[in-house]
PDB file of N, CA and C in Angstrom:
ATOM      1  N   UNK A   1       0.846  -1.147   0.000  1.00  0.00           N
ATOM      2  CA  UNK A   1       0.000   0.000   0.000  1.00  0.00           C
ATOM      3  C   UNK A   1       0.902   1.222   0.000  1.00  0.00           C
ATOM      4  N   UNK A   2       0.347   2.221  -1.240  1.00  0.00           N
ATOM      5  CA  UNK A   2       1.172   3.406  -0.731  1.00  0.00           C
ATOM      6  C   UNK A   2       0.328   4.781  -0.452  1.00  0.00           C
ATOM      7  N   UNK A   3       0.921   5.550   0.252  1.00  0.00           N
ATOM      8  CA  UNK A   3       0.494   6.873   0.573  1.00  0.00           C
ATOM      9  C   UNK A   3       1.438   7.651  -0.291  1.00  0.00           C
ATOM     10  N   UNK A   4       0.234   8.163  -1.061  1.00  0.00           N
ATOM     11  CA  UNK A   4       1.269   9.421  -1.501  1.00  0.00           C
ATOM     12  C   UNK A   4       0.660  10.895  -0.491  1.00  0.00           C
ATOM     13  N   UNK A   5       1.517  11.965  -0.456  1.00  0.00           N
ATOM     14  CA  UNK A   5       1.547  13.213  -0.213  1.00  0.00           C
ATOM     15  C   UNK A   5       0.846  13.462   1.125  1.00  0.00           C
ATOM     16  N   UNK A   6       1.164  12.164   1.856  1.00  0.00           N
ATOM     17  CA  UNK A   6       0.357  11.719   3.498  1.00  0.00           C
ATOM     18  C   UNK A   6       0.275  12.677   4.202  1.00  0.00           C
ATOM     19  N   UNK A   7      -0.334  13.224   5.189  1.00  0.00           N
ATOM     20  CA  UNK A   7      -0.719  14.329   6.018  1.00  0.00           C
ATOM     21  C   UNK A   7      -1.551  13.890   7.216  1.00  0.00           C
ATOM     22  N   UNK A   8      -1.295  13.560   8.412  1.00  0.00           N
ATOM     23  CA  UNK A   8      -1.918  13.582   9.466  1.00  0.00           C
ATOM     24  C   UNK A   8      -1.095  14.192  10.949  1.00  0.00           C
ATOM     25  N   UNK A   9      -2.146  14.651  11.617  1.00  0.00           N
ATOM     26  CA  UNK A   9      -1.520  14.619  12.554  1.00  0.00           C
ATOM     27  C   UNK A   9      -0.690  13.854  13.750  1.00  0.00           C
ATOM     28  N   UNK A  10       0.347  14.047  14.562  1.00  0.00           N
ATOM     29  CA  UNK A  10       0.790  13.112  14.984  1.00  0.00           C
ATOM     30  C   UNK A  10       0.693  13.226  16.274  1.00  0.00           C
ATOM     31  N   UNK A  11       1.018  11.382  16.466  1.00  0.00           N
ATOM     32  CA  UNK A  11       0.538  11.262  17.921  1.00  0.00           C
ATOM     33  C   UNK A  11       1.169  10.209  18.497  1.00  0.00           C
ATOM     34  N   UNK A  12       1.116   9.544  19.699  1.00  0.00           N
ATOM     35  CA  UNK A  12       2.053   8.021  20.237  1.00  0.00           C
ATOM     36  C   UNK A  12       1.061   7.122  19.627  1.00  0.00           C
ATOM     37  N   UNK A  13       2.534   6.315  19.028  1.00  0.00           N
ATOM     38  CA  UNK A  13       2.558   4.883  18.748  1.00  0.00           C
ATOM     39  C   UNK A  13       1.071   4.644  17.465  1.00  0.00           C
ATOM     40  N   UNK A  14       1.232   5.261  16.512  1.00  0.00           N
ATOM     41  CA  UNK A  14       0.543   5.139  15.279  1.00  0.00           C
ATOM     42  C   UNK A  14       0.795   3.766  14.588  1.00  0.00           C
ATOM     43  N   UNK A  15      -0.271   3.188  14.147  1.00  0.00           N
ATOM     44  CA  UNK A  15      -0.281   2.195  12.977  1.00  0.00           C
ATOM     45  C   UNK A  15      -0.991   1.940  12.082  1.00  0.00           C
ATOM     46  N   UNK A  16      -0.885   1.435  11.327  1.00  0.00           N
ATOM     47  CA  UNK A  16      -1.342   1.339   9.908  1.00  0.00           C
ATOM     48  C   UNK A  16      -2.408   0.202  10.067  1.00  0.00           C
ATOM     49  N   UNK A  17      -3.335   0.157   9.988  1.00  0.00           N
ATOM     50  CA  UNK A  17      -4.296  -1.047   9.977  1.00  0.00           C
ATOM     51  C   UNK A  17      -5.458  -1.224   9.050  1.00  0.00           C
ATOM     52  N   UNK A  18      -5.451  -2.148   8.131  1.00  0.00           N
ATOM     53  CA  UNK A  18      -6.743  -2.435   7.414  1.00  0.00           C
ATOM     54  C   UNK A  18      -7.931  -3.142   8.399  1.00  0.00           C
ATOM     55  N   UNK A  19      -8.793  -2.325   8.379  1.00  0.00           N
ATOM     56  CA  UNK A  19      -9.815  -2.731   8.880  1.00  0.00           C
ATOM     57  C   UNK A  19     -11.307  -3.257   8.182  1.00  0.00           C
ATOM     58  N   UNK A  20     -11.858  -4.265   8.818  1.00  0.00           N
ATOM     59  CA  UNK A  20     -13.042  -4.235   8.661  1.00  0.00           C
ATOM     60  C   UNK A  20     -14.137  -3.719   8.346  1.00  0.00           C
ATOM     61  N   UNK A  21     -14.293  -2.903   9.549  1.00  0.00           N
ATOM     62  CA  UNK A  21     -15.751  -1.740   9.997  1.00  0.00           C
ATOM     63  C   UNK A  21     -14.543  -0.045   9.479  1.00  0.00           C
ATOM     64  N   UNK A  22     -14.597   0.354   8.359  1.00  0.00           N
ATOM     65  CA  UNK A  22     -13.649   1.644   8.497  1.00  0.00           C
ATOM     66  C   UNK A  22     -14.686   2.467   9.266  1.00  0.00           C
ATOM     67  N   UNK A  23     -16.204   2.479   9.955  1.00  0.00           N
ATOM     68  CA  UNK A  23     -16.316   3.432  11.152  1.00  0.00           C
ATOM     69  C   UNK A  23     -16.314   3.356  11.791  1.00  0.00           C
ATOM     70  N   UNK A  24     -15.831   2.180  12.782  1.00  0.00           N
ATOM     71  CA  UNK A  24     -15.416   1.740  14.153  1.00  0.00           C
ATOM     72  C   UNK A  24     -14.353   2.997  14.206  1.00  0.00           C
ATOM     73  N   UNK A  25     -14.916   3.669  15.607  1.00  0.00           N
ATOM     74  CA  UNK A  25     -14.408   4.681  16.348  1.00  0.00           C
ATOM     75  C   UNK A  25     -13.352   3.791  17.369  1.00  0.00           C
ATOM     76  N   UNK A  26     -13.308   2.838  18.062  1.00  0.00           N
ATOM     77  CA  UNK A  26     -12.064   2.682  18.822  1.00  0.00           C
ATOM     78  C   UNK A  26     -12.138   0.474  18.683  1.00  0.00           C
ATOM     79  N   UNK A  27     -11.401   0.482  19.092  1.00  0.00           N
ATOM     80  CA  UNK A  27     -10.523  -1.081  18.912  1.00  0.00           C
ATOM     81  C   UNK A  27     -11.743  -1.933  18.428  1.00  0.00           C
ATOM     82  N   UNK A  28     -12.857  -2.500  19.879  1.00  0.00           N
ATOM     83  CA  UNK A  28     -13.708  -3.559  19.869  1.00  0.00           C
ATOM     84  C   UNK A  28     -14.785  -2.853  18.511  1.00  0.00           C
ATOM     85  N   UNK A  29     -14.809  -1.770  17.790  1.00  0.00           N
ATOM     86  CA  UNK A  29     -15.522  -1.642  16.921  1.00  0.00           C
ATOM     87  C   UNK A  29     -15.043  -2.001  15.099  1.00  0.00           C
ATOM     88  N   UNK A  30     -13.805  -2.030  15.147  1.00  0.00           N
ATOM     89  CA  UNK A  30     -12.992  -2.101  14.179  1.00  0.00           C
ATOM     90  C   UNK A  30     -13.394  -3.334  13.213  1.00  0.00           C
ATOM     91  N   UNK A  31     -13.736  -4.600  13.859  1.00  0.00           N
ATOM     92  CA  UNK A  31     -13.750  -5.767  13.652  1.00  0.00           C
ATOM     93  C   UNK A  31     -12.492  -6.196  13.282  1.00  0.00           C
ATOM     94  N   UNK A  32     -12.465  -7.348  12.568  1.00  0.00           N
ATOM     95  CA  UNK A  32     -11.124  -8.021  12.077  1.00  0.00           C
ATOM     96  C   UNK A  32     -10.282  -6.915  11.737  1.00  0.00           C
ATOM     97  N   UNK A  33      -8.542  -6.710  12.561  1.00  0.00           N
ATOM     98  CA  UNK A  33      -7.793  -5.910  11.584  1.00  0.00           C
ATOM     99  C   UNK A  33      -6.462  -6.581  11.243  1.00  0.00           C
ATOM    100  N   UNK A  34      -5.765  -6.220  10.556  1.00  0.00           N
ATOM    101  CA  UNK A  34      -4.546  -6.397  10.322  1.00  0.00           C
ATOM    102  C   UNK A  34      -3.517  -5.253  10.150  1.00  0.00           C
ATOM    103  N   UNK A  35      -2.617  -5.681  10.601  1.00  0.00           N
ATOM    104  CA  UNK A  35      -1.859  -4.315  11.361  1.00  0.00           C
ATOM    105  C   UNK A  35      -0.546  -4.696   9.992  1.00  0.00           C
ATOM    106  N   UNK A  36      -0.262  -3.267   9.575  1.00  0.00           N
ATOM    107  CA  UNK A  36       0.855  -3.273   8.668  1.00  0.00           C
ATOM    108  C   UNK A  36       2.131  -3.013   9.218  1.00  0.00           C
ATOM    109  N   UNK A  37       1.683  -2.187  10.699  1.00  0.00           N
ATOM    110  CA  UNK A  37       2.795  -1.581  11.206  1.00  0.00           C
ATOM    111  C   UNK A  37       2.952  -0.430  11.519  1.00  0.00           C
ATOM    112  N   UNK A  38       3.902   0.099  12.183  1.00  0.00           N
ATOM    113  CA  UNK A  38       3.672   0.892  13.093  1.00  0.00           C
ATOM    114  C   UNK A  38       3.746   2.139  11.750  1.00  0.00           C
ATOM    115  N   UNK A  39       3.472   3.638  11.693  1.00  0.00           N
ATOM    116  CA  UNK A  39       3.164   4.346  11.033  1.00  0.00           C
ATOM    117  C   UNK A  39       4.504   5.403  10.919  1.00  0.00           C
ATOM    118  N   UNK A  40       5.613   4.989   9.239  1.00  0.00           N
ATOM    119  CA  UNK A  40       6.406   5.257   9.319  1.00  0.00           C
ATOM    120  C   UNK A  40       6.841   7.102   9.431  1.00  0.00           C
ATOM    121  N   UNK A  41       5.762   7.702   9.314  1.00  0.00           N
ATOM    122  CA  UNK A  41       5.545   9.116   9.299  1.00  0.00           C
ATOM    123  C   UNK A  41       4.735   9.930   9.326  1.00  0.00           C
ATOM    124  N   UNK A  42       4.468  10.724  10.245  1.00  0.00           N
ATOM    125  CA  UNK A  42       3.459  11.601  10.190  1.00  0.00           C
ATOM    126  C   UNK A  42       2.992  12.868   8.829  1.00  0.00           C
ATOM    127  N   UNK A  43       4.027  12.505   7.886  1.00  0.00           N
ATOM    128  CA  UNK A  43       3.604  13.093   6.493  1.00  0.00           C
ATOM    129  C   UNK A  43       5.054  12.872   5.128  1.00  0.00           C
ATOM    130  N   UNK A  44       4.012  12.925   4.125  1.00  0.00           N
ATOM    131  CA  UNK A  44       5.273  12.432   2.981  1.00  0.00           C
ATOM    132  C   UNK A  44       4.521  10.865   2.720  1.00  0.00           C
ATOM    133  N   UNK A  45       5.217  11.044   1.575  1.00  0.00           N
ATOM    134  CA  UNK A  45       5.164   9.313   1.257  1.00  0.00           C
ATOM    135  C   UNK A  45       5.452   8.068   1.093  1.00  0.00           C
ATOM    136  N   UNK A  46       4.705   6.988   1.404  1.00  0.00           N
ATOM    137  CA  UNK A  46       5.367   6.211   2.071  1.00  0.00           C
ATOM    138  C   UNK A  46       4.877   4.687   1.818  1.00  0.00           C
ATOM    139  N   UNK A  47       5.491   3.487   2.158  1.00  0.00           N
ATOM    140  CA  UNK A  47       4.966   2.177   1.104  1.00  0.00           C
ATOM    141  C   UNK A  47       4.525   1.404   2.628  1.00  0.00           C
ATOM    142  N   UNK A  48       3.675   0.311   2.540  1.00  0.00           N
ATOM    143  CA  UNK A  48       3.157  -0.595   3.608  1.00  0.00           C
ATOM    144  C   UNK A  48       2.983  -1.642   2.942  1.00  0.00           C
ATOM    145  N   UNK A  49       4.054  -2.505   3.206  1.00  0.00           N
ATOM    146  CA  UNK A  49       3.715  -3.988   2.628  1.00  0.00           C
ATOM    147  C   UNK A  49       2.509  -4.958   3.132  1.00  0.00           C
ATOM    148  N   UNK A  50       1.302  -5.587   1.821  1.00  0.00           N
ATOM    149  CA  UNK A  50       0.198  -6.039   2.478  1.00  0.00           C
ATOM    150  C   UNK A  50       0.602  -7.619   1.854  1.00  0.00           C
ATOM    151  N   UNK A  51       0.605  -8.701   2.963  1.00  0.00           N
ATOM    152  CA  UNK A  51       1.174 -10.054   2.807  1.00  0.00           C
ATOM    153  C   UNK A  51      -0.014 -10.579   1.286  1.00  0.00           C
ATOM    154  N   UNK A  52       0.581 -11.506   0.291  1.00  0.00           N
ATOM    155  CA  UNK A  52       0.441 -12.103  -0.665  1.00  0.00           C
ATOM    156  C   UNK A  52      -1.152 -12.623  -0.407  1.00  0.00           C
ATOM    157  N   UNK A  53      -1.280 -13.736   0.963  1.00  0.00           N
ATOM    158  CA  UNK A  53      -2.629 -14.481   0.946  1.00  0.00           C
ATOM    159  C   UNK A  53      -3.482 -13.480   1.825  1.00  0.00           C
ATOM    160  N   UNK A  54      -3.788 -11.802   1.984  1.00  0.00           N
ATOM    161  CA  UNK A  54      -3.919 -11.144   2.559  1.00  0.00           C
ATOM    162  C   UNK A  54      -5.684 -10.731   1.029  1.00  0.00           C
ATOM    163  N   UNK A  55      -7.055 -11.107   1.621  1.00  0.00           N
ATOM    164  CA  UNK A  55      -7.665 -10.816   0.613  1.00  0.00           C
ATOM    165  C   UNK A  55      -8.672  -9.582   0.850  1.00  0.00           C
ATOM    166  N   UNK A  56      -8.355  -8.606   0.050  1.00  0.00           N
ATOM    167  CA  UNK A  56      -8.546  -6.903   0.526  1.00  0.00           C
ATOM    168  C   UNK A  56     -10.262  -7.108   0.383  1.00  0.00           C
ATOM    169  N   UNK A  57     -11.270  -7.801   0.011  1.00  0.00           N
ATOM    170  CA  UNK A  57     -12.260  -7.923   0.119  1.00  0.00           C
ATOM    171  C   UNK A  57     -12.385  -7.919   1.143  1.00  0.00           C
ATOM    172  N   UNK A  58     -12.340  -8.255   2.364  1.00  0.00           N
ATOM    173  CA  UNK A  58     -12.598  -8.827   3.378  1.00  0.00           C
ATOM    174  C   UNK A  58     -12.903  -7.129   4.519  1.00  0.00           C
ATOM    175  N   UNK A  59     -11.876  -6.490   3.647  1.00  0.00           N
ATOM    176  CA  UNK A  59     -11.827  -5.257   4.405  1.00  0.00           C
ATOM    177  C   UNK A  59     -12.261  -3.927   3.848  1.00  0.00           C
ATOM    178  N   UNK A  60     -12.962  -2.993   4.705  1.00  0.00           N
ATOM    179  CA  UNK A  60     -13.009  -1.684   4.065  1.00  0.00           C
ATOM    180  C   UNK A  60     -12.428  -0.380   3.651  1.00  0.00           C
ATOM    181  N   UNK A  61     -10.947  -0.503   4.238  1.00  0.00           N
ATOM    182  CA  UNK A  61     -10.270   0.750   4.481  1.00  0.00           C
ATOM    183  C   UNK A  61      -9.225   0.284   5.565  1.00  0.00           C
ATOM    184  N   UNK A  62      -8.547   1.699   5.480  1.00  0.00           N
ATOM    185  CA  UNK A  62      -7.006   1.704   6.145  1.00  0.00           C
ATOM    186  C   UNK A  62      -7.390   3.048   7.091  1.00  0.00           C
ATOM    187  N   UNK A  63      -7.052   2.439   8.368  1.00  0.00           N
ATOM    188  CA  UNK A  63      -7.308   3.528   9.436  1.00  0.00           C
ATOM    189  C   UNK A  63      -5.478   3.557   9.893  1.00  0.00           C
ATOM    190  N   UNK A  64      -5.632   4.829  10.312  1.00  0.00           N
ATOM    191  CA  UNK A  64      -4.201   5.230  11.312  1.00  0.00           C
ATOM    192  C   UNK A  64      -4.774   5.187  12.872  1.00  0.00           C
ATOM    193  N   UNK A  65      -4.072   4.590  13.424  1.00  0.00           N
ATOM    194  CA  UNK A  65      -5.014   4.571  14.569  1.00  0.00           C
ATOM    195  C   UNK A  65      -3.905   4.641  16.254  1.00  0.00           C
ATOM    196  N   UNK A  66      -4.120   5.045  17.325  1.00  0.00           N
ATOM    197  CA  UNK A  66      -3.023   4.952  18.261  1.00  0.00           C
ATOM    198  C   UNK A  66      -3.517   3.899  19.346  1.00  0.00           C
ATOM    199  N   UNK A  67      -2.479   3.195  19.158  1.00  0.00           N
ATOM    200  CA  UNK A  67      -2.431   1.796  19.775  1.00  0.00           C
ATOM    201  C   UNK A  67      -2.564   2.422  21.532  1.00  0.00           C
ATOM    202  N   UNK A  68      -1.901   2.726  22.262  1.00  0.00           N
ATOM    203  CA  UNK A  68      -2.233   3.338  23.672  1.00  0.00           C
ATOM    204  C   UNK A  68      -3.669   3.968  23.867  1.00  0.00           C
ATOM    205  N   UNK A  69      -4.140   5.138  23.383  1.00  0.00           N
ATOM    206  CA  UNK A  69      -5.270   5.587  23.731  1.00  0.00           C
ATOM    207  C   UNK A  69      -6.613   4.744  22.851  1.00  0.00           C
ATOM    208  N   UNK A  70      -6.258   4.147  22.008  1.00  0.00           N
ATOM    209  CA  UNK A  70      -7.335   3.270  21.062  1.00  0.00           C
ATOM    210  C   UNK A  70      -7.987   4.732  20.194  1.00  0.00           C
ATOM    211  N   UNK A  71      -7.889   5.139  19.674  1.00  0.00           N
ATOM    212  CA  UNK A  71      -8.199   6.738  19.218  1.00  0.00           C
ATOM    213  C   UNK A  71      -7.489   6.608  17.030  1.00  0.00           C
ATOM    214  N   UNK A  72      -8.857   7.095  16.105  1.00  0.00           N
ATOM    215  CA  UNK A  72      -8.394   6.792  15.149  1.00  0.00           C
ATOM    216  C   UNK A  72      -8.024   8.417  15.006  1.00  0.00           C
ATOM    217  N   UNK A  73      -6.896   8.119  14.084  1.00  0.00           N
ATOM    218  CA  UNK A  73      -6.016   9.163  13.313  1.00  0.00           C
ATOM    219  C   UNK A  73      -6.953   9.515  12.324  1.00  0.00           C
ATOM    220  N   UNK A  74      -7.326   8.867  11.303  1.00  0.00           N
ATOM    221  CA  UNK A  74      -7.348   9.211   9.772  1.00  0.00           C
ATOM    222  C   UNK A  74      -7.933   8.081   9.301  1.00  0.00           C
ATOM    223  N   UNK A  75      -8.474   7.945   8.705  1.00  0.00           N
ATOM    224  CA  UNK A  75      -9.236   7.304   7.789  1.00  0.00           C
ATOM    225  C   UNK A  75      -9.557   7.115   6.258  1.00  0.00           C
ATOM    226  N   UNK A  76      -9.525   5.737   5.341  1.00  0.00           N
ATOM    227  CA  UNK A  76      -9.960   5.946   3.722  1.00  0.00           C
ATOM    228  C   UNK A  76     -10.242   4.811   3.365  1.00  0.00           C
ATOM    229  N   UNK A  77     -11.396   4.857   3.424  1.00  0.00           N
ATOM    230  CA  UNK A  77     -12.332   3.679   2.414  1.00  0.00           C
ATOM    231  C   UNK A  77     -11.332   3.309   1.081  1.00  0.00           C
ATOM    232  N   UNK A  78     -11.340   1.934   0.983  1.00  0.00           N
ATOM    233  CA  UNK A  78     -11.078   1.578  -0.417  1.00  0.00           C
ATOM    234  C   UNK A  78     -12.311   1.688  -1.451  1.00  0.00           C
ATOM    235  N   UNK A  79     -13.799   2.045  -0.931  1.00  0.00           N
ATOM    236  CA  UNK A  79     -14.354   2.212  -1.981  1.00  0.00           C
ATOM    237  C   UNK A  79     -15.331   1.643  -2.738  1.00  0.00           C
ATOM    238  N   UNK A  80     -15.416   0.034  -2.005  1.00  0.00           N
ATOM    239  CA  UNK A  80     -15.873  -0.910  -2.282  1.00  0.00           C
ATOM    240  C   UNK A  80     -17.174  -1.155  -2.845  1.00  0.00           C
TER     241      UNK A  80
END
């Protein structure tokens, strides 16, 4: 996955997660996620490797989200 021309604000311990529910407001709403990793920058662009048997149907979007307070960053529907 890439971000181009990324812009969010920053905060502790950001990650990259495809989610399920993209309007789940905090963790237990999210449903199934998969975590890409921790969030290499708070702006600029940037690549997130998504594993081979990884099937993007399943999910709605890529939230930034902070792992300590459970609190989403940013949000974007793939569209589906």
């Amino acid at each position: 996955m890439r971000f181009e021309s990324f812009d969010v604000t920053n905060g502790p311990d950001l990650h990259v997660l495809l989610v399920e529910n993209i309007a789940g407001n905090n963790h237990d709403a999210l449903g199934n996620y998969i975590s890409l990793g921790k969030l290499k920058g708070n702006m600029g662009s940037q690549n997130y490797e998504i594993a081979a048997d990884v099937d993007l149907s399943q999910y709605e979007g890529v939230i930034i989200y902070c792992m300590p307070f459970h609190v989403v960053f940013s949000r974007a529907s793939f569209g589906q």
